[in-house]
N, C-alpha and C. Protein backbone atom coordinates (compact mmCIF):
# COMPACT_ATOMS: atom_id res chain seq x y z
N UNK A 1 118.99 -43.20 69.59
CA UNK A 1 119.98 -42.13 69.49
C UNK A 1 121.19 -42.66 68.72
N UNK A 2 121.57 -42.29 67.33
CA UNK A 2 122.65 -42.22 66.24
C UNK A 2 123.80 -41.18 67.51
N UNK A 3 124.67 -41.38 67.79
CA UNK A 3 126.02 -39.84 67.42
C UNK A 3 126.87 -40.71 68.26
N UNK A 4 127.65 -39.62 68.30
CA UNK A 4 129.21 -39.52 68.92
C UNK A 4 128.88 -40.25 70.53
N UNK A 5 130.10 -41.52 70.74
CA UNK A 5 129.97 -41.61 71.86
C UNK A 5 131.27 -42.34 72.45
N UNK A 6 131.39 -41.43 73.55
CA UNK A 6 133.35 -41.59 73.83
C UNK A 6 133.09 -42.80 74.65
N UNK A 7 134.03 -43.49 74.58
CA UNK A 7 134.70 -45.00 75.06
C UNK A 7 135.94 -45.27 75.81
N UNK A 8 135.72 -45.30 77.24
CA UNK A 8 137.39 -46.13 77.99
C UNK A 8 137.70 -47.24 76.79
N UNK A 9 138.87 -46.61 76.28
CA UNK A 9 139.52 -48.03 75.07
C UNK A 9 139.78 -49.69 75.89
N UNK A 10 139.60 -49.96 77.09
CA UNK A 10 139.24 -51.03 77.70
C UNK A 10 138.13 -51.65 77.07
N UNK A 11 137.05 -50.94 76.81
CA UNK A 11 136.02 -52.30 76.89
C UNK A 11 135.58 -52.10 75.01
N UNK A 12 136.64 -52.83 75.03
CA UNK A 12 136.66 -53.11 73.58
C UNK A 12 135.21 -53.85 72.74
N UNK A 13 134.57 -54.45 73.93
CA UNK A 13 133.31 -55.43 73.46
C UNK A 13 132.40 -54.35 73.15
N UNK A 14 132.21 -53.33 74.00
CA UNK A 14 131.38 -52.41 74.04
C UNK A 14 131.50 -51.33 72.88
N UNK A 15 132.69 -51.00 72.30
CA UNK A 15 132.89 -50.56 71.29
C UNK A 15 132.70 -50.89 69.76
N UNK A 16 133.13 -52.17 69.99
CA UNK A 16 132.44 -53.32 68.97
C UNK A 16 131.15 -53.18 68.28
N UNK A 17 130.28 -53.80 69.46
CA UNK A 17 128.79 -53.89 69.05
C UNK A 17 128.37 -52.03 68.87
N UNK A 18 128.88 -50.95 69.57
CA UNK A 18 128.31 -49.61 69.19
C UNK A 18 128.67 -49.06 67.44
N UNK A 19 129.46 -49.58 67.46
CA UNK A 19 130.40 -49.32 65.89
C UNK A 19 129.40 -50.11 65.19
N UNK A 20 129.22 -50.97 65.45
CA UNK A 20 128.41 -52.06 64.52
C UNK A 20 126.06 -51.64 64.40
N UNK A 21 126.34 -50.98 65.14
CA UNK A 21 125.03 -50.71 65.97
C UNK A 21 124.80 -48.92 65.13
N UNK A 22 126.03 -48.60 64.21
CA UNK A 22 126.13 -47.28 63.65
C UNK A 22 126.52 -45.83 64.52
N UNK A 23 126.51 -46.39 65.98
CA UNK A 23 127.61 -45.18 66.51
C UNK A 23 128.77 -44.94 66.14
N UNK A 24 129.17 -43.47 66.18
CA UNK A 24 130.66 -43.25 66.26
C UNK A 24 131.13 -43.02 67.42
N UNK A 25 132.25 -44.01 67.62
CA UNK A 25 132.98 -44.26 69.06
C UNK A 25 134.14 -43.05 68.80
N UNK A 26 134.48 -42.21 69.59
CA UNK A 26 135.98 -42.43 69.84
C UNK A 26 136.20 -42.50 71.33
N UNK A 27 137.74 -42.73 71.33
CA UNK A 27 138.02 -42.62 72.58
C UNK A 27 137.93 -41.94 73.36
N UNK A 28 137.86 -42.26 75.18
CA UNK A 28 137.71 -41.17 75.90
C UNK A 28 138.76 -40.32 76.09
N UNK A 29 140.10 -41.04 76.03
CA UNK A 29 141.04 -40.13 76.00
C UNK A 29 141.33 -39.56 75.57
N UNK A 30 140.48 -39.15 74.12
CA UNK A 30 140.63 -37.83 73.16
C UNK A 30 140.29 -36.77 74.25
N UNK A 31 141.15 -35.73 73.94
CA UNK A 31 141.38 -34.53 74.81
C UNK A 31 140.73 -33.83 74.49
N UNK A 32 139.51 -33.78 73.04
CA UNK A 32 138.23 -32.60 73.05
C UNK A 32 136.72 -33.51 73.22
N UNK A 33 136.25 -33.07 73.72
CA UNK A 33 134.87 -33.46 74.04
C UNK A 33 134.06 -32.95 73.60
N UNK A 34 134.45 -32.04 72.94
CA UNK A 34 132.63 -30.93 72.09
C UNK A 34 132.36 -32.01 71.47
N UNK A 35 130.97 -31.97 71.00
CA UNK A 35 130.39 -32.77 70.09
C UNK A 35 129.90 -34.17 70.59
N UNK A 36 130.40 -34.25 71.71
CA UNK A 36 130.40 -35.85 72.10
C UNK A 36 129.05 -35.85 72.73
N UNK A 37 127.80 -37.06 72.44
CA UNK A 37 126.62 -37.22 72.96
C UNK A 37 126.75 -37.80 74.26
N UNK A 38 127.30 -38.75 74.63
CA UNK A 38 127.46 -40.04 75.51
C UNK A 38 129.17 -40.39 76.02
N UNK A 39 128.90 -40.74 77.06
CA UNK A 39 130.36 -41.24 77.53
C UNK A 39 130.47 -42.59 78.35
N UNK A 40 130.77 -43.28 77.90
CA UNK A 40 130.76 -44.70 78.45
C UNK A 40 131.96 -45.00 79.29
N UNK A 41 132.10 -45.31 80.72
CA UNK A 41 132.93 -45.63 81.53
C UNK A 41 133.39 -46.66 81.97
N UNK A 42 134.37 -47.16 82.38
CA UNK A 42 134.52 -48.68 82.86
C UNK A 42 134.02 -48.74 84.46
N UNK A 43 134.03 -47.77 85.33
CA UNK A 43 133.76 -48.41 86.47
C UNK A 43 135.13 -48.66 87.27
N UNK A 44 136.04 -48.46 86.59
CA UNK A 44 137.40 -49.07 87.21
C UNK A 44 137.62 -47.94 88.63
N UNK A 45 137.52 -46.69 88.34
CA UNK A 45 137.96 -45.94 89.21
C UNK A 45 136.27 -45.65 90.14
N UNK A 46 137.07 -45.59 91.46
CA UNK A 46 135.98 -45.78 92.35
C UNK A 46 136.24 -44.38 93.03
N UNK A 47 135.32 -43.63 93.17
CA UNK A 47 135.99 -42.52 93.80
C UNK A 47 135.45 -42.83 95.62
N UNK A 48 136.37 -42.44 95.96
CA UNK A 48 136.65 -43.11 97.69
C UNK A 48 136.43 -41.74 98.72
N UNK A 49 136.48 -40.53 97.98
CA UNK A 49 135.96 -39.43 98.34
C UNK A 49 135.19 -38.93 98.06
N UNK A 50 134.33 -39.36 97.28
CA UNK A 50 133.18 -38.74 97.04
C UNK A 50 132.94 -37.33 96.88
N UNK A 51 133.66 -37.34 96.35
CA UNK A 51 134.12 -36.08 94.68
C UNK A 51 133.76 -35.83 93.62
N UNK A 52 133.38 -35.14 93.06
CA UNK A 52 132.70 -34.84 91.67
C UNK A 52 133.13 -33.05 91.01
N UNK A 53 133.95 -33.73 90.11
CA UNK A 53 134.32 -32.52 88.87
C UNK A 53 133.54 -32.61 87.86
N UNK A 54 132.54 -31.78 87.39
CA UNK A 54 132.03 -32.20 86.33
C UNK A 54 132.70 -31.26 84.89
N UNK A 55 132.66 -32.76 84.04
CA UNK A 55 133.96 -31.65 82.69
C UNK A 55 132.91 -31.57 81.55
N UNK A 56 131.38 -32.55 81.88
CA UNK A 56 130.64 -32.48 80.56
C UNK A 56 129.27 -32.69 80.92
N UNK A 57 129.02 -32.13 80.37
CA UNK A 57 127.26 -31.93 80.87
C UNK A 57 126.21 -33.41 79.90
N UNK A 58 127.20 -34.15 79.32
CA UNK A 58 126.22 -35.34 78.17
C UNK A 58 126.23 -36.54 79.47
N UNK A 59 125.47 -37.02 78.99
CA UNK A 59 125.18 -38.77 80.05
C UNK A 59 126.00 -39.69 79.96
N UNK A 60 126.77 -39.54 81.13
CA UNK A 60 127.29 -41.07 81.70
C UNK A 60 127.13 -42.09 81.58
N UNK A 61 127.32 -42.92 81.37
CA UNK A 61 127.21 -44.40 81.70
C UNK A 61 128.11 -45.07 82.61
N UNK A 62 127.85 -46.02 83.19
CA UNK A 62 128.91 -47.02 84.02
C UNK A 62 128.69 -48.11 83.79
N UNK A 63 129.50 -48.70 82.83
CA UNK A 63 129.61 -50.32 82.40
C UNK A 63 129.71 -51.34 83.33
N UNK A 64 129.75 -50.74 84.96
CA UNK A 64 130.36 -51.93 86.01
C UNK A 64 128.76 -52.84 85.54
N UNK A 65 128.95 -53.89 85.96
CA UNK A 65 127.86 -55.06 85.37
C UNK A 65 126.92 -54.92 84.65
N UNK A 66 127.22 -54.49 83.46
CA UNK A 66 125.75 -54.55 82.09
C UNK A 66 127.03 -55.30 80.99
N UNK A 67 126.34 -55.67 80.73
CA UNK A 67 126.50 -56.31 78.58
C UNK A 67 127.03 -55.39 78.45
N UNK A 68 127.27 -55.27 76.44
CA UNK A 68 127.32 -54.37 76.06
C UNK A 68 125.69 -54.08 75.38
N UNK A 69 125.22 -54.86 75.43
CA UNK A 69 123.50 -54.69 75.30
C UNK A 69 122.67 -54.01 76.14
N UNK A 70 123.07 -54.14 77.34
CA UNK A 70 122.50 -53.25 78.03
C UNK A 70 122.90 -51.80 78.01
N UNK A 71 124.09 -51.56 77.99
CA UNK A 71 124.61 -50.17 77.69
C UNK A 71 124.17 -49.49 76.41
N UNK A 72 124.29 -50.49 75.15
CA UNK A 72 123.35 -50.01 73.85
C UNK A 72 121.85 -49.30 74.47
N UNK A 73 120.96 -50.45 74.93
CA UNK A 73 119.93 -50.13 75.05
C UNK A 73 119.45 -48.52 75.74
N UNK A 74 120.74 -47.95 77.03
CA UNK A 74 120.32 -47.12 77.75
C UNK A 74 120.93 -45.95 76.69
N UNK A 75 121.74 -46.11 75.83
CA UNK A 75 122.01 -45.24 74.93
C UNK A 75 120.76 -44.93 74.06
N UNK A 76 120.65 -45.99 73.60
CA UNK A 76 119.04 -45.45 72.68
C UNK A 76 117.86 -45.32 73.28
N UNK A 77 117.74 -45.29 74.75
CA UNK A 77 116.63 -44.56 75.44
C UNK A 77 117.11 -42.77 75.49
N UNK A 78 118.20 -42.60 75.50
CA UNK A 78 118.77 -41.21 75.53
C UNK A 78 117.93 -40.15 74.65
């Protein structure tokens, strides 16, 4: 899977190798999301209530313990 795939600007490693790998990253904190295939997360926020808003119907990821190789890889199983 080639496209669009938003990035917590934290994990800069992970952005790296996707840029290099021919994705287009932008950030997650861009405030429009159309178009976006993939969304890559840091893991930082833990939700403690067990809560769920959903704002986008494309696949998640959670970077808590993978590479950025491993996160590539589950992208191009997508």
């Amino acid at each position: 899977m080639q496209g669009i795939i938003a990035v917590e600007p934290n994990l800069s490693n992970v952005i790296e190798l996707l840029e290099t790998e021919g994705y287009e990253v932008v950030s997650l904190d861009h405030s429009n999301l159309d178009g976006i295939d993939a969304i890559v997360v840091s893991g930082a926020d833990i939700n403690l209530m067990n809560m769920q808003d959903t704002l986008t119907e494309v696949p998640v990821i959670s970077a808590v313990g993978k590479t950025p190789e491993e996160i590539l890889d589950e992208l191009d199983r997508l």
